[in-house]
PDB file of N, CA and C in Angstrom:
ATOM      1  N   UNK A   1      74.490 107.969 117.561  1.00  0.00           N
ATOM      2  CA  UNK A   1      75.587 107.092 117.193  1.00  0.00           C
ATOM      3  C   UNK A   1      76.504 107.836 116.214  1.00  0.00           C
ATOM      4  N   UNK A   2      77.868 107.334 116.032  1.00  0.00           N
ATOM      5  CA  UNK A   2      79.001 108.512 115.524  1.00  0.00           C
ATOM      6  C   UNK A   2      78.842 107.892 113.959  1.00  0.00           C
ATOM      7  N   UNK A   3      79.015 106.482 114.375  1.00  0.00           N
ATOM      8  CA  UNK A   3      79.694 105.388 113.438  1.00  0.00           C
ATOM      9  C   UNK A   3      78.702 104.376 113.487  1.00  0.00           C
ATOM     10  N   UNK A   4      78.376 103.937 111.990  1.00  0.00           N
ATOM     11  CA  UNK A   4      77.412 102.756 111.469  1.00  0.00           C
ATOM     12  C   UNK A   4      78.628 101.751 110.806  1.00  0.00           C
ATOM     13  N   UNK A   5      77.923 100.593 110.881  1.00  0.00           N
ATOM     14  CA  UNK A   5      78.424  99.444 110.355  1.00  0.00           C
ATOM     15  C   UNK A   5      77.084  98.802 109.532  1.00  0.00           C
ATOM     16  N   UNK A   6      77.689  98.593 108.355  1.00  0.00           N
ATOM     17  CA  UNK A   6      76.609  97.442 107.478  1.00  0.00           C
ATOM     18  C   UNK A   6      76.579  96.063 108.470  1.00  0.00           C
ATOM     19  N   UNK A   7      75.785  95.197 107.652  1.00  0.00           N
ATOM     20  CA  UNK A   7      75.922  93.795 108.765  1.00  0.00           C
ATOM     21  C   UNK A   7      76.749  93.294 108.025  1.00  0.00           C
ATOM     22  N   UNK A   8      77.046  93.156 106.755  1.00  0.00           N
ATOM     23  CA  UNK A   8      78.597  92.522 106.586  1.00  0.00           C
ATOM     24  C   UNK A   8      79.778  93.397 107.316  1.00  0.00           C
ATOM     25  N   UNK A   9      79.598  94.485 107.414  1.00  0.00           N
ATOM     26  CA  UNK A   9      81.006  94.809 108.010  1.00  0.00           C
ATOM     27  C   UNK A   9      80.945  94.424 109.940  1.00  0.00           C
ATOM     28  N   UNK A  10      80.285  94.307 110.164  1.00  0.00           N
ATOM     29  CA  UNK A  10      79.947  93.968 111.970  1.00  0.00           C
ATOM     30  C   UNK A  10      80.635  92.850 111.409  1.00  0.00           C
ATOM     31  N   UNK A  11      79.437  91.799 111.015  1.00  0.00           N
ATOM     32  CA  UNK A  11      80.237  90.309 110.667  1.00  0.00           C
ATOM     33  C   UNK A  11      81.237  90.068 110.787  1.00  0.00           C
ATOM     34  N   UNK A  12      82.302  90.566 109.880  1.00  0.00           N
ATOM     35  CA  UNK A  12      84.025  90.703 109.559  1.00  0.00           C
ATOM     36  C   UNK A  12      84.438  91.178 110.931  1.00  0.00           C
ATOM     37  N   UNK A  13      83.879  92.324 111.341  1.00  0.00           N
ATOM     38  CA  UNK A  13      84.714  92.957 112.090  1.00  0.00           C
ATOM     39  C   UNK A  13      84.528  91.554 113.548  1.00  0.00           C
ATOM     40  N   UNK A  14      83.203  90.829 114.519  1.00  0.00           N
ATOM     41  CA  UNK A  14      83.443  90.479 115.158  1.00  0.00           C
ATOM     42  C   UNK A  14      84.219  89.480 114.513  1.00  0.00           C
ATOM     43  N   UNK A  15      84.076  88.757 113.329  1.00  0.00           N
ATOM     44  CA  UNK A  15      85.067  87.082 113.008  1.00  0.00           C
ATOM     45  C   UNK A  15      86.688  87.696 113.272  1.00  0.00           C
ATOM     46  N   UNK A  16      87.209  88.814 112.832  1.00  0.00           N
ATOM     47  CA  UNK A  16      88.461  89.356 113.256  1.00  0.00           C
ATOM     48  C   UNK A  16      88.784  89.706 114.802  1.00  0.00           C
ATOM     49  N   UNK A  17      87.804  90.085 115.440  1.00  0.00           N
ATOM     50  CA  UNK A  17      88.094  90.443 116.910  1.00  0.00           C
ATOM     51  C   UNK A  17      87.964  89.254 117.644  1.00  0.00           C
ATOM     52  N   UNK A  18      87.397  87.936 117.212  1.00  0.00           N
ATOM     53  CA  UNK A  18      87.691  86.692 117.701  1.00  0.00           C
ATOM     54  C   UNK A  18      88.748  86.386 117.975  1.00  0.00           C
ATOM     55  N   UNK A  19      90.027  86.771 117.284  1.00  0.00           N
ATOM     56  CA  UNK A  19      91.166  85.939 117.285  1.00  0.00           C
ATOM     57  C   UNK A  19      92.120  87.098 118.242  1.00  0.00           C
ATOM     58  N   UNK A  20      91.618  88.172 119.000  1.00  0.00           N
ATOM     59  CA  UNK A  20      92.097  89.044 120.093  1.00  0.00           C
ATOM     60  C   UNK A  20      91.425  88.643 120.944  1.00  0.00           C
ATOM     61  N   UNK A  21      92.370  89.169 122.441  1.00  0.00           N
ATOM     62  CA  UNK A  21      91.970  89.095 123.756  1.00  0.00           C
ATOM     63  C   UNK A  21      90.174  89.750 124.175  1.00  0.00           C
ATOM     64  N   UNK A  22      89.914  88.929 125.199  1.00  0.00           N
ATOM     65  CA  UNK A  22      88.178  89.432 125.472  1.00  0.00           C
ATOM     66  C   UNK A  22      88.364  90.928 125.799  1.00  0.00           C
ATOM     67  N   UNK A  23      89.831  91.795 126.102  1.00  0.00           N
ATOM     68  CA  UNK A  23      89.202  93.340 126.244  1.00  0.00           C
ATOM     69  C   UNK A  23      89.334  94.257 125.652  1.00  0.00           C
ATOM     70  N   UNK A  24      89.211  93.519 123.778  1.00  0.00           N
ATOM     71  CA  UNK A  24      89.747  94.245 122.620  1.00  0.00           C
ATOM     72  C   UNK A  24      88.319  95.162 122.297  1.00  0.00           C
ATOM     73  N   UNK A  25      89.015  96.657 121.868  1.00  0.00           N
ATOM     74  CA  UNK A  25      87.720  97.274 121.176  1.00  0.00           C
ATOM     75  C   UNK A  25      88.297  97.356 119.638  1.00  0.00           C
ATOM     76  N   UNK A  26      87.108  98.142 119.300  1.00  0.00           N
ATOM     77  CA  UNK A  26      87.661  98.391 117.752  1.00  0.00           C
ATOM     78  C   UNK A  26      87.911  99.557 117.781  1.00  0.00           C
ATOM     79  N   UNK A  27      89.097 100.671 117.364  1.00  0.00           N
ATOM     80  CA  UNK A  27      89.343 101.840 117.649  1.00  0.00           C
ATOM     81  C   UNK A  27      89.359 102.684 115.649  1.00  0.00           C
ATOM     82  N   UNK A  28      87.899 103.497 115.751  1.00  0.00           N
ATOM     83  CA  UNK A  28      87.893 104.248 114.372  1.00  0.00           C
ATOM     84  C   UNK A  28      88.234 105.208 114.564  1.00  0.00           C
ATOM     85  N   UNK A  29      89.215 106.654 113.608  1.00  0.00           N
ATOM     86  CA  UNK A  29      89.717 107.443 114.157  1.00  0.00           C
ATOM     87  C   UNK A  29      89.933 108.208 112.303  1.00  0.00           C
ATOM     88  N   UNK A  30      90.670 109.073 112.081  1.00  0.00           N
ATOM     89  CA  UNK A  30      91.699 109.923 111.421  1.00  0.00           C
ATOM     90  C   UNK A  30      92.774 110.521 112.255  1.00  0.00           C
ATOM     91  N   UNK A  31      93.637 110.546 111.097  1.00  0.00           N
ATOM     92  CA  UNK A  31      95.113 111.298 111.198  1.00  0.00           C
ATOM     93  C   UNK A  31      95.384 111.940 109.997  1.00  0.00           C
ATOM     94  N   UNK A  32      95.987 113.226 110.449  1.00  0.00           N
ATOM     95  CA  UNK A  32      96.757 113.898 109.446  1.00  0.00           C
ATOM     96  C   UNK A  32      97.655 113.244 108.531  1.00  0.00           C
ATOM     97  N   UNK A  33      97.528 113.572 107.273  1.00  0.00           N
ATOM     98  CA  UNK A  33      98.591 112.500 106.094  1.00  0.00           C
ATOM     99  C   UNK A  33      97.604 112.283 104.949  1.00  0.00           C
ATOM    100  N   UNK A  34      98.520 111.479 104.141  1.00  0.00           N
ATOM    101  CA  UNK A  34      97.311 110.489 103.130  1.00  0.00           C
ATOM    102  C   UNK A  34      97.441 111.951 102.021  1.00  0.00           C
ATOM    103  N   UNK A  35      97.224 111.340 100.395  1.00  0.00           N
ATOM    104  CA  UNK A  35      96.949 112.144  99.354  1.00  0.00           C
ATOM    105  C   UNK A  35      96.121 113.274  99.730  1.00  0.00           C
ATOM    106  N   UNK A  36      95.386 113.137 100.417  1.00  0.00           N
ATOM    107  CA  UNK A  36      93.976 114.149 100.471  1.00  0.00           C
ATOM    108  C   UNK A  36      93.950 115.169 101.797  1.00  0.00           C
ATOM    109  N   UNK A  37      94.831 114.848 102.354  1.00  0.00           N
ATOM    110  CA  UNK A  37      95.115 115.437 103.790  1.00  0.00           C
ATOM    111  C   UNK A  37      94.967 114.575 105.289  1.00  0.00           C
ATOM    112  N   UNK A  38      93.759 114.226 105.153  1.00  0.00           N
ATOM    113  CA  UNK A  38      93.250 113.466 105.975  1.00  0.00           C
ATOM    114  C   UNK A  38      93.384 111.944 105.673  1.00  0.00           C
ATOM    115  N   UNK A  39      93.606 110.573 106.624  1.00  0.00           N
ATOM    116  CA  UNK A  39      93.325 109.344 105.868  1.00  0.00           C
ATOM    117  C   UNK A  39      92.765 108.755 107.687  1.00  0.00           C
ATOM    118  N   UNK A  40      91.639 107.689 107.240  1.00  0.00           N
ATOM    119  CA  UNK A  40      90.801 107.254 108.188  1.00  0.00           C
ATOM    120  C   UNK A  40      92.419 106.208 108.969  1.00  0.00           C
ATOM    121  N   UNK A  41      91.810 105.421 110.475  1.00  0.00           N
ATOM    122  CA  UNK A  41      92.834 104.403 111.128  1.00  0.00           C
ATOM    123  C   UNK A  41      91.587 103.930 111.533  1.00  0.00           C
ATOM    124  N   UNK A  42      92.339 101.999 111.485  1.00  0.00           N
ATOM    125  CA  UNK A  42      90.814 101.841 112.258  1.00  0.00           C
ATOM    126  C   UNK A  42      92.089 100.680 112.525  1.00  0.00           C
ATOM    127  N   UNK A  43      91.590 100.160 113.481  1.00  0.00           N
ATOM    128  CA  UNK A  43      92.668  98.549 113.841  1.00  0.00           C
ATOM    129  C   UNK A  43      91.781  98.554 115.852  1.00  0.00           C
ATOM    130  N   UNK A  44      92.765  97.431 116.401  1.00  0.00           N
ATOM    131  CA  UNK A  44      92.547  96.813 117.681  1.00  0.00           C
ATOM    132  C   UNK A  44      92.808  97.756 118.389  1.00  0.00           C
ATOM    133  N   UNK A  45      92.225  98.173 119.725  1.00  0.00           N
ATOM    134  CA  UNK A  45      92.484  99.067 120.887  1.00  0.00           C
ATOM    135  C   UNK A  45      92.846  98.017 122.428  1.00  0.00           C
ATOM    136  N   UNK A  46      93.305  98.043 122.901  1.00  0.00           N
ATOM    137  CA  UNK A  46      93.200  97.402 124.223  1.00  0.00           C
ATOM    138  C   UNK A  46      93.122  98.468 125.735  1.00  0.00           C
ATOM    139  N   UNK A  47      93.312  99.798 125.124  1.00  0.00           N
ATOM    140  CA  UNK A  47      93.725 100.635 126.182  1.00  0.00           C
ATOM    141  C   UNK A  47      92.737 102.029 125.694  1.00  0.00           C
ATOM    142  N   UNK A  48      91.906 102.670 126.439  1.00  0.00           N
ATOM    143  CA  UNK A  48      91.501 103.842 126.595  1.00  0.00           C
ATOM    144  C   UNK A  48      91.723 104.869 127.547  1.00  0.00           C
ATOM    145  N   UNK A  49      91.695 106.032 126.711  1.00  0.00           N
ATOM    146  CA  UNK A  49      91.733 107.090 126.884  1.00  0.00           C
ATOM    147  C   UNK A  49      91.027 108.206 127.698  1.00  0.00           C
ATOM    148  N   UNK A  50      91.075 109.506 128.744  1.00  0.00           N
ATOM    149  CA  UNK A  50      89.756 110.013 128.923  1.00  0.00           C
ATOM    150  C   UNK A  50      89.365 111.483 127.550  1.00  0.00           C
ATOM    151  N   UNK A  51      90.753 110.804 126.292  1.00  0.00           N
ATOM    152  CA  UNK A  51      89.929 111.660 125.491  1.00  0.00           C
ATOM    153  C   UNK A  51      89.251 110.826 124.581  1.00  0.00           C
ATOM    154  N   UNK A  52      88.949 109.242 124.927  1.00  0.00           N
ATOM    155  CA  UNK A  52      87.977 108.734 124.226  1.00  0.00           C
ATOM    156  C   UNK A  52      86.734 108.615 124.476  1.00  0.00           C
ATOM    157  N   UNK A  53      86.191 108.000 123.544  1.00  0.00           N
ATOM    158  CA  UNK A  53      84.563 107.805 124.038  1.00  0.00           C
ATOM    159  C   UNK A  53      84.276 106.980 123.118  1.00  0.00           C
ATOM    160  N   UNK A  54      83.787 105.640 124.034  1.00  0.00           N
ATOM    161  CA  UNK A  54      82.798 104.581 123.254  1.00  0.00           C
ATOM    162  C   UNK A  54      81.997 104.101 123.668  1.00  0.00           C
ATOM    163  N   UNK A  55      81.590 103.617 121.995  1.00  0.00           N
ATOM    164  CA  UNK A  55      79.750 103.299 121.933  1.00  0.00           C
ATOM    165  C   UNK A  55      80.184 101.985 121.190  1.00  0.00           C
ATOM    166  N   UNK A  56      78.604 101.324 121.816  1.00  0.00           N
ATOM    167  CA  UNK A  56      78.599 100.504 121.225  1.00  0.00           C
ATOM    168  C   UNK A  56      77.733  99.975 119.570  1.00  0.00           C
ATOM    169  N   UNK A  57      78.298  99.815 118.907  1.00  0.00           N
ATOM    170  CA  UNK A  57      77.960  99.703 117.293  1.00  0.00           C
ATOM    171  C   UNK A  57      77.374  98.208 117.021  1.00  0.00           C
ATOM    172  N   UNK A  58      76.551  97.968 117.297  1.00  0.00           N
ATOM    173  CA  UNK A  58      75.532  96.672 116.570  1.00  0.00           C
ATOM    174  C   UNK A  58      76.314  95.640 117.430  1.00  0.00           C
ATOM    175  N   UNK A  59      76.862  95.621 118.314  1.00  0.00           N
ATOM    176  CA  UNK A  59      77.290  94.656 119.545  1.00  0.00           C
ATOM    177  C   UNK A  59      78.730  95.010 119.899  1.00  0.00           C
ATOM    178  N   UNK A  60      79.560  96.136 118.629  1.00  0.00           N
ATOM    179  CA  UNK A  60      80.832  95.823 118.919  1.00  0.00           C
ATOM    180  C   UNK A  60      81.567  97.545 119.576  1.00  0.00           C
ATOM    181  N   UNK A  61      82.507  96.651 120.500  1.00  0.00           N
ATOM    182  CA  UNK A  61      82.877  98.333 121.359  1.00  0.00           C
ATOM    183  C   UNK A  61      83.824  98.847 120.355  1.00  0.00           C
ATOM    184  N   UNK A  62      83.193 100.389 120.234  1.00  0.00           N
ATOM    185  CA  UNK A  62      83.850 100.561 119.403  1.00  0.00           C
ATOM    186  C   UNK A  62      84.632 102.605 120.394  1.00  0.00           C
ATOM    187  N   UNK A  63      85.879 102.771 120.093  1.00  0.00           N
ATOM    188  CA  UNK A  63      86.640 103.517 120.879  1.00  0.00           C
ATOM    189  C   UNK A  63      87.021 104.903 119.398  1.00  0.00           C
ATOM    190  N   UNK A  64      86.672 105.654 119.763  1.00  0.00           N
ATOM    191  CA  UNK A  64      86.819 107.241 119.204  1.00  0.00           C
ATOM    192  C   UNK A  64      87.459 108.204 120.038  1.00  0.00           C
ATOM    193  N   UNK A  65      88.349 108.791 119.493  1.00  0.00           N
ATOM    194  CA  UNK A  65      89.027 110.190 120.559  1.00  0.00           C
ATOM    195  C   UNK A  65      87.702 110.635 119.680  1.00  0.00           C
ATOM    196  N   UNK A  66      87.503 111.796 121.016  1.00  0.00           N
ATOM    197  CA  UNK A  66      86.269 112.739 120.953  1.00  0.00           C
ATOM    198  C   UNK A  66      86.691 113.981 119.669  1.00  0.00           C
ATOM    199  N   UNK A  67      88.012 113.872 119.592  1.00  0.00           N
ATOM    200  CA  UNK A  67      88.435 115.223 118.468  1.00  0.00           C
ATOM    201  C   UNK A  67      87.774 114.805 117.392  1.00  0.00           C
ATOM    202  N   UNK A  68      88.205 113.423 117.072  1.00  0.00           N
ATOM    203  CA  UNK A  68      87.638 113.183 115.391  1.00  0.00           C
ATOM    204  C   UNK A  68      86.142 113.197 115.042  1.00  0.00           C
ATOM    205  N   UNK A  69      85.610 113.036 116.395  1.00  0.00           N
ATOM    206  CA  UNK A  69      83.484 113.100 116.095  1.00  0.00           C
ATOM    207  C   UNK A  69      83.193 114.214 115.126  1.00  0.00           C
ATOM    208  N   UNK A  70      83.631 115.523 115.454  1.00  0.00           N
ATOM    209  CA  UNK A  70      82.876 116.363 114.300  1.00  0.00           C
ATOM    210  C   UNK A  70      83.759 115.490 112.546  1.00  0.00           C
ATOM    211  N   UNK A  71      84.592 115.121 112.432  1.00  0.00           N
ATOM    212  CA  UNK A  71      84.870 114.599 110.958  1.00  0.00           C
ATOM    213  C   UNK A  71      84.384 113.717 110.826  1.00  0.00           C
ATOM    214  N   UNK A  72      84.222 112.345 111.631  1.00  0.00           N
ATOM    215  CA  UNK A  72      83.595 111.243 110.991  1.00  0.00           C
ATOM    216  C   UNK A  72      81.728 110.922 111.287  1.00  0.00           C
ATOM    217  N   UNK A  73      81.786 112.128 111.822  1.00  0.00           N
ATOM    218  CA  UNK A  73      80.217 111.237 112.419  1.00  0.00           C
ATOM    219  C   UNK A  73      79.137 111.496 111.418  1.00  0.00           C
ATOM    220  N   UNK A  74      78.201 110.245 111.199  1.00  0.00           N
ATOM    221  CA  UNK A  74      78.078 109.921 110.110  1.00  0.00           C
ATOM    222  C   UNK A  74      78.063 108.540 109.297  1.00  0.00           C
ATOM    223  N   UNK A  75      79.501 108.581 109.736  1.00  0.00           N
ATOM    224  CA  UNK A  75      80.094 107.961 108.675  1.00  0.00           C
ATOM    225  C   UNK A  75      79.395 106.071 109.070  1.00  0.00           C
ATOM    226  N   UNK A  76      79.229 105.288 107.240  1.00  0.00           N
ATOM    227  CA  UNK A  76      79.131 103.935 107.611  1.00  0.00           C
ATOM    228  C   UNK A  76      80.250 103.157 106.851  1.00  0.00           C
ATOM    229  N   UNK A  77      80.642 102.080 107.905  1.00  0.00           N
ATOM    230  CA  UNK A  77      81.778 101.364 107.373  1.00  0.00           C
ATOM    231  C   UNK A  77      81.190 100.235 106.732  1.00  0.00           C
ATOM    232  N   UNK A  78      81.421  99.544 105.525  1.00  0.00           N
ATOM    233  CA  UNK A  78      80.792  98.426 105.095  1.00  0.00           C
ATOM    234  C   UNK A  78      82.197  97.405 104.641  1.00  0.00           C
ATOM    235  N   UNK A  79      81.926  96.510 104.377  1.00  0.00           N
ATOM    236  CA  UNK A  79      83.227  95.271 103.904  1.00  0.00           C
ATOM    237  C   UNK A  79      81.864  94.721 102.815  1.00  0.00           C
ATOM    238  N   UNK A  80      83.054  93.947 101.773  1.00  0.00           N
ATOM    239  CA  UNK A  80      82.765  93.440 100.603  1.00  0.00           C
ATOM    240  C   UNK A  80      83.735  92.726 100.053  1.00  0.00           C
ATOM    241  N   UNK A  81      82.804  91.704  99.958  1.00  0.00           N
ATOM    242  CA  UNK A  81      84.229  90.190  99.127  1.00  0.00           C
ATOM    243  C   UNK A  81      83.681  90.384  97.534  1.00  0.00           C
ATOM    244  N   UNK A  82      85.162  90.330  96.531  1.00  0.00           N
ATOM    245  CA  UNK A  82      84.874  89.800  95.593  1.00  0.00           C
ATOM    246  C   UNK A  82      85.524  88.869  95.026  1.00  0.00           C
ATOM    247  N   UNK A  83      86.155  89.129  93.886  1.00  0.00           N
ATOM    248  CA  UNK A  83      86.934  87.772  93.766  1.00  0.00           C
ATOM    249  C   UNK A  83      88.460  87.928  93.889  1.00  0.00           C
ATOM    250  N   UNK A  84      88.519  89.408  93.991  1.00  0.00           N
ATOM    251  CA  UNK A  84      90.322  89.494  94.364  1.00  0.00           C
ATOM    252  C   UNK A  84      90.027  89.241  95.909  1.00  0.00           C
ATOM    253  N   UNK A  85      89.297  89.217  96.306  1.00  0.00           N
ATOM    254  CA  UNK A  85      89.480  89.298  98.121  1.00  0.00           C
ATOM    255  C   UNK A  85      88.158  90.257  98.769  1.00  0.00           C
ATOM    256  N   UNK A  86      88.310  90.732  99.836  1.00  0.00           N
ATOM    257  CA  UNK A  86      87.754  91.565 100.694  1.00  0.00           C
ATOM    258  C   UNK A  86      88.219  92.805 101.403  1.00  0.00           C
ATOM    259  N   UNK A  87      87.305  93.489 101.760  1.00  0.00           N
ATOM    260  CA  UNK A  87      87.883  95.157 102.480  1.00  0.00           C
ATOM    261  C   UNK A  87      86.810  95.781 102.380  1.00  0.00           C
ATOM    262  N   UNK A  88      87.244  96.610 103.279  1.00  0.00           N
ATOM    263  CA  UNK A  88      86.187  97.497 103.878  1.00  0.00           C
ATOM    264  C   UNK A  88      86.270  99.005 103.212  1.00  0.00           C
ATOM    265  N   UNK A  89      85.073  99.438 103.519  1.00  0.00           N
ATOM    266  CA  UNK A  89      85.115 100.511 102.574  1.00  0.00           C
ATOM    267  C   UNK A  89      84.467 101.731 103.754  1.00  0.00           C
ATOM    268  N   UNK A  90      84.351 102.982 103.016  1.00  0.00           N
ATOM    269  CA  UNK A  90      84.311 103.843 104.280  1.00  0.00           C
ATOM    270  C   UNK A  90      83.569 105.084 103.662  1.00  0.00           C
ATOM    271  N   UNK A  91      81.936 105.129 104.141  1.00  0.00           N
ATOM    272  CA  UNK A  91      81.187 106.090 103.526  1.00  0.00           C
ATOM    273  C   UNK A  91      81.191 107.209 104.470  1.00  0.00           C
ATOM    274  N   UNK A  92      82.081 108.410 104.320  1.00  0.00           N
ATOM    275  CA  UNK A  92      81.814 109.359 105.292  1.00  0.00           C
ATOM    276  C   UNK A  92      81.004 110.393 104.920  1.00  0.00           C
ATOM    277  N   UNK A  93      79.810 110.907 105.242  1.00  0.00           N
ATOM    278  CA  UNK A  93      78.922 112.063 104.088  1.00  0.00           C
ATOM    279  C   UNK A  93      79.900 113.324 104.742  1.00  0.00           C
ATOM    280  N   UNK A  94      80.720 113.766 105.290  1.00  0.00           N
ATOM    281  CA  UNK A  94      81.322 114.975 105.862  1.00  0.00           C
ATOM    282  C   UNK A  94      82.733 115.055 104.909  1.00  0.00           C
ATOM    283  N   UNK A  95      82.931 113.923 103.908  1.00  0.00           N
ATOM    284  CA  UNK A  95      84.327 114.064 103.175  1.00  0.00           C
ATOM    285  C   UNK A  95      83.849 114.654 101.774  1.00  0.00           C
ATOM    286  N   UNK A  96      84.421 115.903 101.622  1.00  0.00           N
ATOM    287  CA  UNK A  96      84.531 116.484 100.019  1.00  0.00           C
ATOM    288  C   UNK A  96      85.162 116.264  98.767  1.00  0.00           C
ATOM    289  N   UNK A  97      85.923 115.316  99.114  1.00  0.00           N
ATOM    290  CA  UNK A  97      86.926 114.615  98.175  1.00  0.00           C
ATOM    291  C   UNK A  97      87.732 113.541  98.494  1.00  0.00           C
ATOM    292  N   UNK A  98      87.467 112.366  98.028  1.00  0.00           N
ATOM    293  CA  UNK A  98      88.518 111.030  98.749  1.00  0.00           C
ATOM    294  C   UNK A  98      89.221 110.999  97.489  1.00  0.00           C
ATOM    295  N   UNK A  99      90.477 110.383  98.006  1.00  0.00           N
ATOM    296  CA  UNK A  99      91.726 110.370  96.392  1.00  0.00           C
ATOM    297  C   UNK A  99      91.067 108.774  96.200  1.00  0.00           C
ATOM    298  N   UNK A 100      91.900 109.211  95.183  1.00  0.00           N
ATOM    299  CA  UNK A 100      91.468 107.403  94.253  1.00  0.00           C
ATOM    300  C   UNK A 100      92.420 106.134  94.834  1.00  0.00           C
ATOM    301  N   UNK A 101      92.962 106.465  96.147  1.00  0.00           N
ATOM    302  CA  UNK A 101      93.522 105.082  97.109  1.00  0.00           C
ATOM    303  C   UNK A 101      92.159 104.562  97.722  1.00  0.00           C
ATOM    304  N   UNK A 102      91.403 105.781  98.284  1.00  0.00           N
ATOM    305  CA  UNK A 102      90.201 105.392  98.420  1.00  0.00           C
ATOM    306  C   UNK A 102      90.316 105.418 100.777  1.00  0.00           C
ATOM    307  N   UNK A 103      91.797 105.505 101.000  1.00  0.00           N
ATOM    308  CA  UNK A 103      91.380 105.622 102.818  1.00  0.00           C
ATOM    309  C   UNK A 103      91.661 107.247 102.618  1.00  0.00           C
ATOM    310  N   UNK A 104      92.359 107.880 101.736  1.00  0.00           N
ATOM    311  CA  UNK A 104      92.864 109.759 102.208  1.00  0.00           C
ATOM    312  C   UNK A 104      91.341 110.942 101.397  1.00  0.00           C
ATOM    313  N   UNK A 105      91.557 111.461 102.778  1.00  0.00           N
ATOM    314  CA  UNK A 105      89.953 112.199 102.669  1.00  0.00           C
ATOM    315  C   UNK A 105      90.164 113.584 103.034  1.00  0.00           C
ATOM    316  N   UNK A 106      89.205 114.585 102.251  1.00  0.00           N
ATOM    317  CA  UNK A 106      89.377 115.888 103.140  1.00  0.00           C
ATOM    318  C   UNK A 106      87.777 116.138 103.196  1.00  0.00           C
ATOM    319  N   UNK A 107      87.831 117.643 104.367  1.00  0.00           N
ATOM    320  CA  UNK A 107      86.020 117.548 104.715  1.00  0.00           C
ATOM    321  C   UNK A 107      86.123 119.463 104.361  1.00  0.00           C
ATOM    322  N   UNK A 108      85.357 120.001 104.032  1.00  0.00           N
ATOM    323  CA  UNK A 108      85.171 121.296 104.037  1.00  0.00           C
ATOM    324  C   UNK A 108      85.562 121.958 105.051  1.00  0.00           C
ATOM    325  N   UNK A 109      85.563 121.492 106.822  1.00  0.00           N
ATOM    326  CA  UNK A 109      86.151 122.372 107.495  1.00  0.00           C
ATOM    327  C   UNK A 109      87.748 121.958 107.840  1.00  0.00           C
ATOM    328  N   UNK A 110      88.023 120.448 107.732  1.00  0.00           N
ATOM    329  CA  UNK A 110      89.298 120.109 107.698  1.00  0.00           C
ATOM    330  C   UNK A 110      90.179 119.718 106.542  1.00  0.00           C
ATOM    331  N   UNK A 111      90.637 120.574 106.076  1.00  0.00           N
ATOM    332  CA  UNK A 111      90.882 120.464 104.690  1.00  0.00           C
ATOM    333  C   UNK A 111      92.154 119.513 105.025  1.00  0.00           C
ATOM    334  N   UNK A 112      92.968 119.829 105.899  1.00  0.00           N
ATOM    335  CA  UNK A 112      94.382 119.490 106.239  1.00  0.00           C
ATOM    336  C   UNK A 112      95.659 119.637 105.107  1.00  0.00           C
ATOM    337  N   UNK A 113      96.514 118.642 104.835  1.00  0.00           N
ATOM    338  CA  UNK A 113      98.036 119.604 103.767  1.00  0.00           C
ATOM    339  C   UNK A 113      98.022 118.013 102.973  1.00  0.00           C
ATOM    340  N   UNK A 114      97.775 118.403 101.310  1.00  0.00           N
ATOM    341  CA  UNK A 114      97.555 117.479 100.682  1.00  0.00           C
ATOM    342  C   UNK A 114      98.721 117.346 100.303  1.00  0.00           C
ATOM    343  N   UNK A 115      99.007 115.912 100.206  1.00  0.00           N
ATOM    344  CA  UNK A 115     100.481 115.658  99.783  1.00  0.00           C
ATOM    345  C   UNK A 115      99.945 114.317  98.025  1.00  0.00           C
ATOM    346  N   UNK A 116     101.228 113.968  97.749  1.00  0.00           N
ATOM    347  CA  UNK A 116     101.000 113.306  96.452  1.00  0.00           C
ATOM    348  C   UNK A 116     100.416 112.137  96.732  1.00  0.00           C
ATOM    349  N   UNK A 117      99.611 111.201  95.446  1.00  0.00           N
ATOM    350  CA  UNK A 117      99.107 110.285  95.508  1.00  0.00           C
ATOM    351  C   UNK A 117     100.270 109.280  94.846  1.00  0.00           C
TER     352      UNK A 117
END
């Protein structure tokens, strides 16, 4: 498996994919950008790719381009309510430094072009 989910973050994630169409996945990924070089994307997919590949994560389909597996895999996504609200948080063991926004990340082999926080 690439990608873990806590059971609060499954939770959240299916109560949110409720309110999309039955052939929604969840699409986890990076892109170039963000303080740190790197910053994670995660949102609704309806359409795949043959440079994706998905698995399924504790019931939910979840859609990866195959490029980003060597950066995120690993990684577990968790969510947490407190009293300002909720969000998800993003443990990747392959990131060497996350900025203090907390989504822009770099990894030892992808350093990528750090811009300001």
């Amino acid at each position: 498996m690439v990608i873990n989910f806590t059971d609060q973050a499954s939770a959240r994630i299916r109560e949110m994919m409720q309110d999309e169409s039955e052939n929604v996945h969840l699409r986890f990924g990076v892109r170039g950008g963000g303080c740190s070089g790197l910053s994670y994307s995660i949102g609704f997919e309806y359409e795949i790719s043959e440079l994706d590949t998905v698995e399924n994560v504790k019931g939910i389909p979840v859609v990866i381009n195959t490029q980003d597996i060597p950066i995120i895999e690993g990684t577990t996504i968790d969510y947490k309510e407190n009293m300002m609200g909720g969000g998800f948080s993003i443990d990747n063991p392959k990131a060497v430094y996350s900025c203090g926004c907390g989504s822009s990340f770099r990894t030892a082999e992808v350093a990528g072009t750090p811009g300001d926080c």
